[in-house]
C-alpha atoms as a PDB file:
ATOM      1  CA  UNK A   1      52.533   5.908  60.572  1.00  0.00           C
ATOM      2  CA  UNK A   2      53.693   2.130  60.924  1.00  0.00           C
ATOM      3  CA  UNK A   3      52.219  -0.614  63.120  1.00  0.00           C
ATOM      4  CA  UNK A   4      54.717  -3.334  62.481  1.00  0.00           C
ATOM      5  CA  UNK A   5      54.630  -7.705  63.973  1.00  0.00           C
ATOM      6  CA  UNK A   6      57.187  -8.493  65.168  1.00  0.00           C
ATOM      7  CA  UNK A   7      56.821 -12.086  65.287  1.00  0.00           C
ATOM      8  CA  UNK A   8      53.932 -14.551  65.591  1.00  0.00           C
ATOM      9  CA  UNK A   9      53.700 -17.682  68.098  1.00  0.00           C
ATOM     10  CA  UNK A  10      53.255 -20.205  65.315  1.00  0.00           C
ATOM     11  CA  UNK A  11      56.888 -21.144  64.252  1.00  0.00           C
ATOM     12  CA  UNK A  12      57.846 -23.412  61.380  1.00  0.00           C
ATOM     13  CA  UNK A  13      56.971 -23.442  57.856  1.00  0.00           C
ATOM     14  CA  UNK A  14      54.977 -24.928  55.206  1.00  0.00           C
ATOM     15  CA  UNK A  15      54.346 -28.637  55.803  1.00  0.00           C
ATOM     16  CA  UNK A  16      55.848 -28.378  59.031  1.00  0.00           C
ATOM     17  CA  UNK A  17      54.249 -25.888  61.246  1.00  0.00           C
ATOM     18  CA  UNK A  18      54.366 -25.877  65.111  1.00  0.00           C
ATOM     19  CA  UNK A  19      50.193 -24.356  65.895  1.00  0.00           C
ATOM     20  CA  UNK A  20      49.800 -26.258  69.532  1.00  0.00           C
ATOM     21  CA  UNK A  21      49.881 -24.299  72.926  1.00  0.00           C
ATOM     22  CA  UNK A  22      48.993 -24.820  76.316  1.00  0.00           C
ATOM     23  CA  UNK A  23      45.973 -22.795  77.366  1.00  0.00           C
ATOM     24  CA  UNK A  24      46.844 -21.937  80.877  1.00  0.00           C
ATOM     25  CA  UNK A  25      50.334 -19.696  79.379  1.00  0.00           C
ATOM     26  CA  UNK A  26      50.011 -16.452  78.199  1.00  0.00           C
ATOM     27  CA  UNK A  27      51.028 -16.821  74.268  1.00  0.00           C
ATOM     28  CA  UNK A  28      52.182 -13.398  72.690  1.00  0.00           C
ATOM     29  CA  UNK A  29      52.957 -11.831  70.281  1.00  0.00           C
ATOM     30  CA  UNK A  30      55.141  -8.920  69.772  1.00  0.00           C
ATOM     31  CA  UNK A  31      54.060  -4.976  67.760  1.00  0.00           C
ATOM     32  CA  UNK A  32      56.501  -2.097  67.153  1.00  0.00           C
ATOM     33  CA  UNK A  33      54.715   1.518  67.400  1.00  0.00           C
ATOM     34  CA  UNK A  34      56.320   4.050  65.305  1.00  0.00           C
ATOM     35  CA  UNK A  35      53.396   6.776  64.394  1.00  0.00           C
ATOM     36  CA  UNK A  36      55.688   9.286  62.407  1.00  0.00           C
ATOM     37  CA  UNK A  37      59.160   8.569  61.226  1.00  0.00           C
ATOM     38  CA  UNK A  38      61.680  11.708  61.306  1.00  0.00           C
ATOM     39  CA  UNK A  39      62.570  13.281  58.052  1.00  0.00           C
ATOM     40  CA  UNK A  40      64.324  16.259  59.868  1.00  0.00           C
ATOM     41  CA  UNK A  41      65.464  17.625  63.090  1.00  0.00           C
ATOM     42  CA  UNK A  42      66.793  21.434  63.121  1.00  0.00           C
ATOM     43  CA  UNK A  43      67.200  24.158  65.486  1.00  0.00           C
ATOM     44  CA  UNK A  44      63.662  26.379  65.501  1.00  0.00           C
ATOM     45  CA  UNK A  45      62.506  29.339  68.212  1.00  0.00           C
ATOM     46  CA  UNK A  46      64.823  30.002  71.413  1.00  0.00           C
ATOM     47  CA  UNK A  47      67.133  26.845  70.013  1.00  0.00           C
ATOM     48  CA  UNK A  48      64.300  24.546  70.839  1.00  0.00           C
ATOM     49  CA  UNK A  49      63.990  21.254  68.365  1.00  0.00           C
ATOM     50  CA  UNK A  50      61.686  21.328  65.216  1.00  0.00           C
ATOM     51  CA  UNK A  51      60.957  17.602  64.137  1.00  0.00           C
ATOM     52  CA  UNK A  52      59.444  17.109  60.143  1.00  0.00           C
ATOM     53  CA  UNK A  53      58.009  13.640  59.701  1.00  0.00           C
ATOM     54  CA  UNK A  54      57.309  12.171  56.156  1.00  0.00           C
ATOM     55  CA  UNK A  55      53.911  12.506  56.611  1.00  0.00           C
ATOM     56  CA  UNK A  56      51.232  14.936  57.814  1.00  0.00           C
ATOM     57  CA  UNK A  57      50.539  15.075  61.974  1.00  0.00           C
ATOM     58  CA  UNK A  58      46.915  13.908  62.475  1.00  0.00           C
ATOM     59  CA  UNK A  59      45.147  15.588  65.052  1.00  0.00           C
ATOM     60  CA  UNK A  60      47.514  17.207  66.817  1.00  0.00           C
ATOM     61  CA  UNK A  61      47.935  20.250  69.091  1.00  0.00           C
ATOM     62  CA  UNK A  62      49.811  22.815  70.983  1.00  0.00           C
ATOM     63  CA  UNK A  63      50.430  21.466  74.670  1.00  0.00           C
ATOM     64  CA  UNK A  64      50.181  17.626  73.840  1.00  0.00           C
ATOM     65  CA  UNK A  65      52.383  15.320  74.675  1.00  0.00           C
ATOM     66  CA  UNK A  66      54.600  13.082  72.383  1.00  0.00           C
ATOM     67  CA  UNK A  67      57.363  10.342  72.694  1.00  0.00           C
ATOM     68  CA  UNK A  68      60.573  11.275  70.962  1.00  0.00           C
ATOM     69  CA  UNK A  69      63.625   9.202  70.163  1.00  0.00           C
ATOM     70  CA  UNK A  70      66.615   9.581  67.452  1.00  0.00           C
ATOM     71  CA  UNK A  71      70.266   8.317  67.693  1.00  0.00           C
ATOM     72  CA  UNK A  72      70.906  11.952  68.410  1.00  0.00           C
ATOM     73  CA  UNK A  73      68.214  12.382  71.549  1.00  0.00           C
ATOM     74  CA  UNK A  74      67.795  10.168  74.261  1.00  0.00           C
ATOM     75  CA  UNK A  75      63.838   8.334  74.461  1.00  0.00           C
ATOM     76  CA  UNK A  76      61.590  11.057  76.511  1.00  0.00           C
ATOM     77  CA  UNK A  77      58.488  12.907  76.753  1.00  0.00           C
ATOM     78  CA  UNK A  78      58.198  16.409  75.190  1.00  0.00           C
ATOM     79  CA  UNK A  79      55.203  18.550  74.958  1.00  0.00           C
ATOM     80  CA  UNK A  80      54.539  20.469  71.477  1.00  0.00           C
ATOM     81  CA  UNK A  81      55.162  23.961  71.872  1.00  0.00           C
ATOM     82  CA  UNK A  82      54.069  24.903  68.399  1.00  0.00           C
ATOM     83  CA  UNK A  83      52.834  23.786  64.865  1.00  0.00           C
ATOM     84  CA  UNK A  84      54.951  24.822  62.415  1.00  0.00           C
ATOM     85  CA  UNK A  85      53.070  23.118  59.186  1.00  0.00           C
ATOM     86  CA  UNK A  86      51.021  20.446  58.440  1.00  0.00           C
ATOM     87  CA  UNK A  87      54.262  17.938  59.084  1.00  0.00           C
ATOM     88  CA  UNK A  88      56.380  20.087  61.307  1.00  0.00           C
ATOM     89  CA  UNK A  89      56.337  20.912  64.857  1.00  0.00           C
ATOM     90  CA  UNK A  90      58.620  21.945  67.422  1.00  0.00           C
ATOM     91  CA  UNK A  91      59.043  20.706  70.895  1.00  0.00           C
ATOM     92  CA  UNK A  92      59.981  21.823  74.494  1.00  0.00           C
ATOM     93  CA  UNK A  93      63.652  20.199  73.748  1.00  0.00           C
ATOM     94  CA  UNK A  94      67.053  21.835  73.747  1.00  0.00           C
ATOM     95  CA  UNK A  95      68.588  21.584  69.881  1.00  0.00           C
ATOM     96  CA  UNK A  96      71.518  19.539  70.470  1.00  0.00           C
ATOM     97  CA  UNK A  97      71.725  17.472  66.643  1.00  0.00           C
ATOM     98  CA  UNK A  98      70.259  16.881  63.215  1.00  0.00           C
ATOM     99  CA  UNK A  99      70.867  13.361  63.458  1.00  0.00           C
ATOM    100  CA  UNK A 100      67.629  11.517  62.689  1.00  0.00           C
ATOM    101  CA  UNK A 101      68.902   8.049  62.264  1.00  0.00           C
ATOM    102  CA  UNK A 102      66.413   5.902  63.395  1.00  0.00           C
ATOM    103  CA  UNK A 103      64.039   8.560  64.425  1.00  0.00           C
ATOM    104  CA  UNK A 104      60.831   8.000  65.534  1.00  0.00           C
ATOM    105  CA  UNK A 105      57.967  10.177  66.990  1.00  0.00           C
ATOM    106  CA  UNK A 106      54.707   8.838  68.301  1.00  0.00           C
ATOM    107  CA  UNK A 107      51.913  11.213  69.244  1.00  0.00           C
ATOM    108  CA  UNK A 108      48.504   9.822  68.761  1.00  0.00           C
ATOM    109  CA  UNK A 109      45.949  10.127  71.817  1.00  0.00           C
ATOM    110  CA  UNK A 110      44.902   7.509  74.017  1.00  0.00           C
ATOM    111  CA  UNK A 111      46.843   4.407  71.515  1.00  0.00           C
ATOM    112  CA  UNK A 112      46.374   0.806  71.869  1.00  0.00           C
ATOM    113  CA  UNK A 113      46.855  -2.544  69.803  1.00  0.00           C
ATOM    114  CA  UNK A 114      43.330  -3.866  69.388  1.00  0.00           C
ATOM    115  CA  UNK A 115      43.467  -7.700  69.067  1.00  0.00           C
ATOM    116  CA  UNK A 116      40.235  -9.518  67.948  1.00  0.00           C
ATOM    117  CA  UNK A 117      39.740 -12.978  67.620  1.00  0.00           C
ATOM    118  CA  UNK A 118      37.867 -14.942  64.979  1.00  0.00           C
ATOM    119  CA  UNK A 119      37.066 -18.258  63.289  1.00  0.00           C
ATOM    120  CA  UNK A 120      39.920 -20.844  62.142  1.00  0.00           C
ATOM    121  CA  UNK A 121      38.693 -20.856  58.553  1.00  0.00           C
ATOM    122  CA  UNK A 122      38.760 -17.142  58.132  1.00  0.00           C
ATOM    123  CA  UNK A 123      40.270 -15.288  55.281  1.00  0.00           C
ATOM    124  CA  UNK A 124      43.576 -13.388  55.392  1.00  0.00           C
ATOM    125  CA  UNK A 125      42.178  -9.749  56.517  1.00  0.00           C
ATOM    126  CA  UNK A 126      38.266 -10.971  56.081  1.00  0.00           C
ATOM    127  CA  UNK A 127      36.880  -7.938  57.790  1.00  0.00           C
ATOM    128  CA  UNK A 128      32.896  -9.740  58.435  1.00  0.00           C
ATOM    129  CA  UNK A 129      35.114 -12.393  59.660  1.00  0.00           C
ATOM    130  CA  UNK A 130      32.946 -14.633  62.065  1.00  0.00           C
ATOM    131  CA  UNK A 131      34.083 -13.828  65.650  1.00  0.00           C
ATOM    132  CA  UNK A 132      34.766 -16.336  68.728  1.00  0.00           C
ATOM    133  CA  UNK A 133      35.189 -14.427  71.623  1.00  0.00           C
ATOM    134  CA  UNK A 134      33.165 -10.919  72.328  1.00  0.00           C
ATOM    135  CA  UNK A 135      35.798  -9.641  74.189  1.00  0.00           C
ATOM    136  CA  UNK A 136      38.999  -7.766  72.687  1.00  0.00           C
ATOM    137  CA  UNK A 137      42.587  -7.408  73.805  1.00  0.00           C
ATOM    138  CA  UNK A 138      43.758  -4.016  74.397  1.00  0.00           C
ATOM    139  CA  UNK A 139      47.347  -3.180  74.632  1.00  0.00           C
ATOM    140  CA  UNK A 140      49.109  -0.098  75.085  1.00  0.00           C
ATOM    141  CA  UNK A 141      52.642   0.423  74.359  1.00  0.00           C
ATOM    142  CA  UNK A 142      55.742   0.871  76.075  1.00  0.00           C
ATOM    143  CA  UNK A 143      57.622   3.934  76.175  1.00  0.00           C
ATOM    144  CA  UNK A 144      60.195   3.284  73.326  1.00  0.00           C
ATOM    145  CA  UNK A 145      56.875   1.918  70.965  1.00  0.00           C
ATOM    146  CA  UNK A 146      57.528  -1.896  71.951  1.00  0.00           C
ATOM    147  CA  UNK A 147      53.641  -3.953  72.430  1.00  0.00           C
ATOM    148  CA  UNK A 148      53.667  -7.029  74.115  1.00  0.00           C
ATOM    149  CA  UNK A 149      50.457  -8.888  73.457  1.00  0.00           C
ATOM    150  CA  UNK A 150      48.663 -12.096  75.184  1.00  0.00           C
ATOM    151  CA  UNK A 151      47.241 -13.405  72.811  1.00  0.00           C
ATOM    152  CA  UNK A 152      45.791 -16.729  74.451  1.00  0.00           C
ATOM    153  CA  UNK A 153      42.445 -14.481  75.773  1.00  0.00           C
ATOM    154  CA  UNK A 154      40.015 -17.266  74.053  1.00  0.00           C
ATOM    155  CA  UNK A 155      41.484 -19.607  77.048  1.00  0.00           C
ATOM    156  CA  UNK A 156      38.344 -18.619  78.711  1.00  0.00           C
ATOM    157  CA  UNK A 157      36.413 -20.794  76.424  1.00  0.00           C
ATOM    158  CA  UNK A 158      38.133 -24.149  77.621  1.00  0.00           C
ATOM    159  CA  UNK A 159      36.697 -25.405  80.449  1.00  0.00           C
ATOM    160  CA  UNK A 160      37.688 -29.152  82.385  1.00  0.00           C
ATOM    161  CA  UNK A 161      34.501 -29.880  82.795  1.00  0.00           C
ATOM    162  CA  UNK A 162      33.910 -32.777  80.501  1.00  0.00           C
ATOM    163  CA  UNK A 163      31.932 -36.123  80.128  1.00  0.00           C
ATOM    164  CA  UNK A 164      34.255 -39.043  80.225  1.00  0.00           C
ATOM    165  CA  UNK A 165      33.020 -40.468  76.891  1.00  0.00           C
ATOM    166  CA  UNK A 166      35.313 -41.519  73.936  1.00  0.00           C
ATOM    167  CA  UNK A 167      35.809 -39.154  70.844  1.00  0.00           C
ATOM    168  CA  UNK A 168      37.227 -35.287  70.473  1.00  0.00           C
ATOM    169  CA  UNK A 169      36.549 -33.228  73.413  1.00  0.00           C
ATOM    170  CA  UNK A 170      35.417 -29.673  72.374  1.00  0.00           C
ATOM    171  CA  UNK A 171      35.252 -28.581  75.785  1.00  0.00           C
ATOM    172  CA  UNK A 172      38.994 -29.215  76.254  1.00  0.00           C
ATOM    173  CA  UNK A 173      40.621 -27.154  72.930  1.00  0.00           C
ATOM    174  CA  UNK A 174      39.493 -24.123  71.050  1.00  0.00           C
ATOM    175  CA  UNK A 175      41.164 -23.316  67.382  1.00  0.00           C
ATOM    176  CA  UNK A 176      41.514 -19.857  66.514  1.00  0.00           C
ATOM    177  CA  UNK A 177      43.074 -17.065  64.029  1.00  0.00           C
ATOM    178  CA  UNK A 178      43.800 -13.165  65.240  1.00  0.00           C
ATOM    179  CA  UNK A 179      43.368  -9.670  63.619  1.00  0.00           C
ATOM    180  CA  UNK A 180      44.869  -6.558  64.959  1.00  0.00           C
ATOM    181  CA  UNK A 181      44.749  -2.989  64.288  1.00  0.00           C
ATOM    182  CA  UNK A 182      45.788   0.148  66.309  1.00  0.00           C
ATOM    183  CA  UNK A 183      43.503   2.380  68.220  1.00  0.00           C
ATOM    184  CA  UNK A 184      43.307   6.095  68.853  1.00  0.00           C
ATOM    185  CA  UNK A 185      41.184   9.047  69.001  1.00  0.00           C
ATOM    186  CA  UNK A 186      40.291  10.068  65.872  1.00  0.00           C
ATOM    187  CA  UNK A 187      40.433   6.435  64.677  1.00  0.00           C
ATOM    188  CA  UNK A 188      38.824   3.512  66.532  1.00  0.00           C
ATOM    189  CA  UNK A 189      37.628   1.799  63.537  1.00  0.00           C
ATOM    190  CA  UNK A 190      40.132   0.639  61.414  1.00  0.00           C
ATOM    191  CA  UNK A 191      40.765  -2.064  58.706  1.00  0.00           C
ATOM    192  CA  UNK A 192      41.714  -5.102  60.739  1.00  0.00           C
ATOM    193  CA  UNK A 193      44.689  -7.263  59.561  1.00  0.00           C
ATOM    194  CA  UNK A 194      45.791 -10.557  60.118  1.00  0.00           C
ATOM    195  CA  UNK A 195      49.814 -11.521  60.681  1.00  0.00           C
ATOM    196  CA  UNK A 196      51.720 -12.110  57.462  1.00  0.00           C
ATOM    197  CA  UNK A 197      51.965 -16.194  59.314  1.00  0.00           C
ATOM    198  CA  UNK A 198      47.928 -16.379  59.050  1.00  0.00           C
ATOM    199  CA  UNK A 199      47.885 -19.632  61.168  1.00  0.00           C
ATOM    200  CA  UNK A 200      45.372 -20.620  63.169  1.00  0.00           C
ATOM    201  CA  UNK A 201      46.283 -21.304  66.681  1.00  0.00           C
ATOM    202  CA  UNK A 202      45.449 -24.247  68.438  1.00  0.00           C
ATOM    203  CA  UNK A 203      45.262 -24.280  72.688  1.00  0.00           C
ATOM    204  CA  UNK A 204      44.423 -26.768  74.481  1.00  0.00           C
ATOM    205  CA  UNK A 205      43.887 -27.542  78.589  1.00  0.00           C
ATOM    206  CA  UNK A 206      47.203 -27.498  79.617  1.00  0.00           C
ATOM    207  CA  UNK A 207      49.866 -26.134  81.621  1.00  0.00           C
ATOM    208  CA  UNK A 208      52.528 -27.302  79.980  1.00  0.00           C
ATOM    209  CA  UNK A 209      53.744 -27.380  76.335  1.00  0.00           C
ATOM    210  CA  UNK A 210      51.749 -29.705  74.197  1.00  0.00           C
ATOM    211  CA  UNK A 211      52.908 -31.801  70.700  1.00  0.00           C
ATOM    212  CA  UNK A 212      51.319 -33.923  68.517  1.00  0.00           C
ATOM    213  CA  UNK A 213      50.745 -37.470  70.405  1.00  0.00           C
ATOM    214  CA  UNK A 214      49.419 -38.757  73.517  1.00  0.00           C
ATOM    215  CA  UNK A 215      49.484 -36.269  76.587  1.00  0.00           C
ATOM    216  CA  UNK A 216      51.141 -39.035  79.079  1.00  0.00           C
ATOM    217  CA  UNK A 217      53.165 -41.369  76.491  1.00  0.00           C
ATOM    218  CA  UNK A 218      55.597 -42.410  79.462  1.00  0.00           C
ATOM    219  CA  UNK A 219      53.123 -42.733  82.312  1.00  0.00           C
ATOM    220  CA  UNK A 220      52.720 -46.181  83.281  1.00  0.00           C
ATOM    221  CA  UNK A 221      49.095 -47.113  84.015  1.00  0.00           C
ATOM    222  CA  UNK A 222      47.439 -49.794  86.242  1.00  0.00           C
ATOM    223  CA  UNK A 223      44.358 -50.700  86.148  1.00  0.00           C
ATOM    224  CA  UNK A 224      41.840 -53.141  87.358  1.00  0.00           C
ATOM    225  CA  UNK A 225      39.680 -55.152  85.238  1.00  0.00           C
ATOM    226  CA  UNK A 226      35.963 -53.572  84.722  1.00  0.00           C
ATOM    227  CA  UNK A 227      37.409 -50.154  85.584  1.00  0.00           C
ATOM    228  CA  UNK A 228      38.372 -47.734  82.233  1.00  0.00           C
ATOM    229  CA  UNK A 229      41.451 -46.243  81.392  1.00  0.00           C
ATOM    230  CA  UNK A 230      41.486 -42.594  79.860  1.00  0.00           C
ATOM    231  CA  UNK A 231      44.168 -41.756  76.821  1.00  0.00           C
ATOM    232  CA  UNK A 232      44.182 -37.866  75.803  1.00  0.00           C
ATOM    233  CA  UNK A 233      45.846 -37.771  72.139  1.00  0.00           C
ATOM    234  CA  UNK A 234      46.606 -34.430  70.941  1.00  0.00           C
ATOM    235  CA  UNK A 235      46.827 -33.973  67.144  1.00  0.00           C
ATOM    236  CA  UNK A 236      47.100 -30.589  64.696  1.00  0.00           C
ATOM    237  CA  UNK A 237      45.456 -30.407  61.044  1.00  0.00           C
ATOM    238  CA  UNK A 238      47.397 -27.624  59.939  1.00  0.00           C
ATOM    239  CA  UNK A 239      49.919 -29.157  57.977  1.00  0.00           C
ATOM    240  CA  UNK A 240      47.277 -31.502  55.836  1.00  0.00           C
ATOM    241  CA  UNK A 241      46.001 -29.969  53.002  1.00  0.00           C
ATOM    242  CA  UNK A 242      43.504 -32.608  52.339  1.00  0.00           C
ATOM    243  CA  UNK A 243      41.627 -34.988  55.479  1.00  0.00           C
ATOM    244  CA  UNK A 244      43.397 -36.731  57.839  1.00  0.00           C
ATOM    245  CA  UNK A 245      42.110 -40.513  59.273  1.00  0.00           C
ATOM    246  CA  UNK A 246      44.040 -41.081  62.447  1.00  0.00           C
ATOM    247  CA  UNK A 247      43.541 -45.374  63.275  1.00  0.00           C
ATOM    248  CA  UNK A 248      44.709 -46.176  67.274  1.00  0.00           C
ATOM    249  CA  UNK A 249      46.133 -49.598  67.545  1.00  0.00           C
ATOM    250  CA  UNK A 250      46.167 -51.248  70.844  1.00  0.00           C
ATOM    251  CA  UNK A 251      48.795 -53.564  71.698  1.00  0.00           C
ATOM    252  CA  UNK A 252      48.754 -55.856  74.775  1.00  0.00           C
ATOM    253  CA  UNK A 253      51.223 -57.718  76.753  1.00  0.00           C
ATOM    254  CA  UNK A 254      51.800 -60.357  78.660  1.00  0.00           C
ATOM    255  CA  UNK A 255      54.125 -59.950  82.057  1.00  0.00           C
ATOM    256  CA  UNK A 256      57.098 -60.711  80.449  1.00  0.00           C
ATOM    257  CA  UNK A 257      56.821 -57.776  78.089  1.00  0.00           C
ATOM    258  CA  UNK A 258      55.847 -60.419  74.674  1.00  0.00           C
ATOM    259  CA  UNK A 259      53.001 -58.911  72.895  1.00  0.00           C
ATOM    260  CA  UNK A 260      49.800 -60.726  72.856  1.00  0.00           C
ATOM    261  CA  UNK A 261      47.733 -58.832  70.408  1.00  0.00           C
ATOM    262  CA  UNK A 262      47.398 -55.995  67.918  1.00  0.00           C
ATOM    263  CA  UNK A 263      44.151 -54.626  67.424  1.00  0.00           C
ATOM    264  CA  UNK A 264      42.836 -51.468  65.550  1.00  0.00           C
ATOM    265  CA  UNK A 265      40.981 -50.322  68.505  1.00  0.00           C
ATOM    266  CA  UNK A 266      39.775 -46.676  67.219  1.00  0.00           C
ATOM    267  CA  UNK A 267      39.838 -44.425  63.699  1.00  0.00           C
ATOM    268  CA  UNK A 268      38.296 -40.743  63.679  1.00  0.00           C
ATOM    269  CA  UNK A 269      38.617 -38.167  61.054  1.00  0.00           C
ATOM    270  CA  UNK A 270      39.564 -35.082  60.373  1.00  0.00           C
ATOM    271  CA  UNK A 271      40.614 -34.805  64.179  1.00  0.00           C
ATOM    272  CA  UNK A 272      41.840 -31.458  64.841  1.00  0.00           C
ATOM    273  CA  UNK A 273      41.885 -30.755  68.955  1.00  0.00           C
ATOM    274  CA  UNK A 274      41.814 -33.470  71.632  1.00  0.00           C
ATOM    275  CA  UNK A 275      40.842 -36.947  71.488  1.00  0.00           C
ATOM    276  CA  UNK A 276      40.099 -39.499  73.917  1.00  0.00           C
ATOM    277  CA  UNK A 277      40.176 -43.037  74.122  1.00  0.00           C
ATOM    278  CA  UNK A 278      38.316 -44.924  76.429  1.00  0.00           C
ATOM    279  CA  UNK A 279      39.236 -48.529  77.256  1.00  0.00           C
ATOM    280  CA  UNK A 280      36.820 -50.975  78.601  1.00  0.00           C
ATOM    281  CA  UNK A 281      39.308 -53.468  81.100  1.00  0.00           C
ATOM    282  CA  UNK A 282      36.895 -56.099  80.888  1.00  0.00           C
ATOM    283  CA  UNK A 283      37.758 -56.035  76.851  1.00  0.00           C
ATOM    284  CA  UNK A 284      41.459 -56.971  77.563  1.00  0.00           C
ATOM    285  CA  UNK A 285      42.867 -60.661  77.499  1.00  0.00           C
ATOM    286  CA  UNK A 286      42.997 -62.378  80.737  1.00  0.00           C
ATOM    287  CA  UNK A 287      46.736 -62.420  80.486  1.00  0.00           C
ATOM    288  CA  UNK A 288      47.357 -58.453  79.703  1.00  0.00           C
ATOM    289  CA  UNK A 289      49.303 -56.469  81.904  1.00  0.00           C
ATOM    290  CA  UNK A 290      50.678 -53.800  80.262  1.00  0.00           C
ATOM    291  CA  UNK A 291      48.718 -52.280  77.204  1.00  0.00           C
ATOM    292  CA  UNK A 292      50.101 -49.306  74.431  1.00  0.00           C
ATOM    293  CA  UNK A 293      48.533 -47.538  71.730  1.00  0.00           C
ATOM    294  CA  UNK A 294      50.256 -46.545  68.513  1.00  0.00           C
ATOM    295  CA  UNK A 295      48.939 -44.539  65.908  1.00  0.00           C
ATOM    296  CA  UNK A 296      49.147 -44.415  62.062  1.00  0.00           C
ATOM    297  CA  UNK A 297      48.145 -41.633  59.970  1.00  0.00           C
ATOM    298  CA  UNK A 298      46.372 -43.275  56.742  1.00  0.00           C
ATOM    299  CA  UNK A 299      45.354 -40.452  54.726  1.00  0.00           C
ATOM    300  CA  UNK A 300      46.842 -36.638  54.660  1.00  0.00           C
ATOM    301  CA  UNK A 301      46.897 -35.086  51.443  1.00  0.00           C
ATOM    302  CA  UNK A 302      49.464 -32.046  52.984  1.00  0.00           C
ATOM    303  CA  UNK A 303      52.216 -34.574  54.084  1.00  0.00           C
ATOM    304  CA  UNK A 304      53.326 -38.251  54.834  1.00  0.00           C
ATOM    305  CA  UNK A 305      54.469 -40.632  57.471  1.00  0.00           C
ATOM    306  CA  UNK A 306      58.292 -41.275  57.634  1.00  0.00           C
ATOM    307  CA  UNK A 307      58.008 -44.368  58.868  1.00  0.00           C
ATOM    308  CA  UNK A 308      56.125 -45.405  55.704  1.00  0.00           C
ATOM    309  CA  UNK A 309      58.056 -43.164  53.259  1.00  0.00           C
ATOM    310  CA  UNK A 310      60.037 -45.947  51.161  1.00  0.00           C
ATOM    311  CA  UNK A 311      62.963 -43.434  49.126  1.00  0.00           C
ATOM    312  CA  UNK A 312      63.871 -46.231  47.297  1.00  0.00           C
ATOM    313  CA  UNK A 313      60.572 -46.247  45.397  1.00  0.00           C
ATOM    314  CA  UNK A 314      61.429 -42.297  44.668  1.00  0.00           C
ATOM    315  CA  UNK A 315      64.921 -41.968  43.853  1.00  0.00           C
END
């Protein structure tokens, strides 16, 4: 029997991985259900088709009901008509070929994808891993064995509700890793295992697809003096392998665009999720009317800032 991912949201590679998502999406992730794969197909009683997988049928019986597919037979239903041996059956089908190529029979009872979801830090197929969310996903498959999965379900523990206050907001981002395993009678408590990519996945309060950086970097804002701006930055810790230090420097400007001042105007570490910087108008110079943050990574043991990267000093 095979449970097999397909593919995983997270997309990139070591160094450079893409984590961030938007927490009002669904964000899945794609299974292939293949419970027996066909060693043989030959003609048995009254010319009906006798399948032999490459394993031994689990649990099964006269009159159930089964999904059948080879090059040679078109994707259908069948019912078992009898059990033949431990890894043979045959089914209600006409015998019409012995070509298994690509053959495929899936017969367990009542089968889902069970998706669970558990701590950031957690170990590669950590079954006492620490879980976030009570509830599971459940996810049946498809006819032809295909299982789409949503796996953004720990959305529900994002809410907007938030105190306008400067620093990460935890209410606005949750960080997250997944473990799956399939479901059926017989077998409802399985090893859990986590996808070959074991990356945790970052959402964050959003309906549209978030990067590193600030959430509105080309939204102009105005502002009156004694009333406080909000800036959302979004950053993701996945690709540091040490701490990261992320310094905001605020630049003002006069009305002819000619800067005024640079000032470091916040640091936090290890920032993983949403930050927010508040400024105070009644801070700025009298002559500032248009302001902009930059921001400068000083320490990340897992990889460096191009715009500091001197290859001269490496060749």
């Amino acid at each position: 029997m095979a449970l097999t991912q397909i593919d995983y949201p997270v997309t990139g590679s070591a160094g450079s991985y893409l984590n961030i998502f938007p927490s009002q999406k669904p964000l899945y992730t794609n299974f292939k259900r293949e419970d027996g794969t066909l060693l043989s197909i030959v003609s048995g009683v009254d010319a009906k088709v006798r399948v032999a997988i490459n394993e031994t049928f689990e649990n099964i019986l006269v009159g159930d009901v089964v999904i059948f597919f080879s090059d040679g037979y078109q994707l259908q239903k069948a019912t078992v008509v009898s059990i033949i041996d431990a890894s043979t059956i045959e089914l209600n089908i006409p015998f019409g070929s012995s070509i298994v190529t690509n053959g495929f029979i899936n017969y367990y009872k009542n089968w889902f994808v069970e998706i669970r979801y558990v701590d950031q830090t957690s170990s590669s197929n950590n079954q006492d891993a620490i879980e976030v969310l009570e509830d599971y996903s459940q996810i049946p498959s498809s006819l032809n064995g295909n299982v789409r999965a949503n796996i953004a379900l720990p959305s529900d523990l994002i809410s907007a509700d938030f105190t306008i206050t400067e620093g990460e907001q935890q209410n606005l981002f949750t960080s997250y890793k997944i473990q799956y395993r399939q479901s059926y009678n017989a077998q409802r408590a399985g090893a859990w295992i986590s996808p070959s990519v074991d990356i945790p996945i970052l959402l964050v309060h959003s309906a549209d697809n978030v990067t590193i950086g600030f959430t509105d970097p080309n939204v102009s804002k105005r502002y009156a003096k004694g009333y406080p701006l909000n800036y959302m930055y979004v950053y993701s810790s996945i690709n540091d392998a040490g701490s990261n230090t992320i310094k905001f420097n605020l630049i003002q400007y006069a009305l002819n665009k000619d800067i005024i001042s640079t000032t470091e105007y916040a640091s936090f570490n290890n920032l993983n999720g949403v930050f927010n910087l508040l400024v105070d108008t009644s801070d700025l110079e009298a002559a500032t009317r248009f302001i902009e943050f930059t921001t400068l990574l000083i320490s990340s043991g897992g990889q460096y800032d191009p715009t500091q990267y001197d290859p001269t000093q490496y060749a």
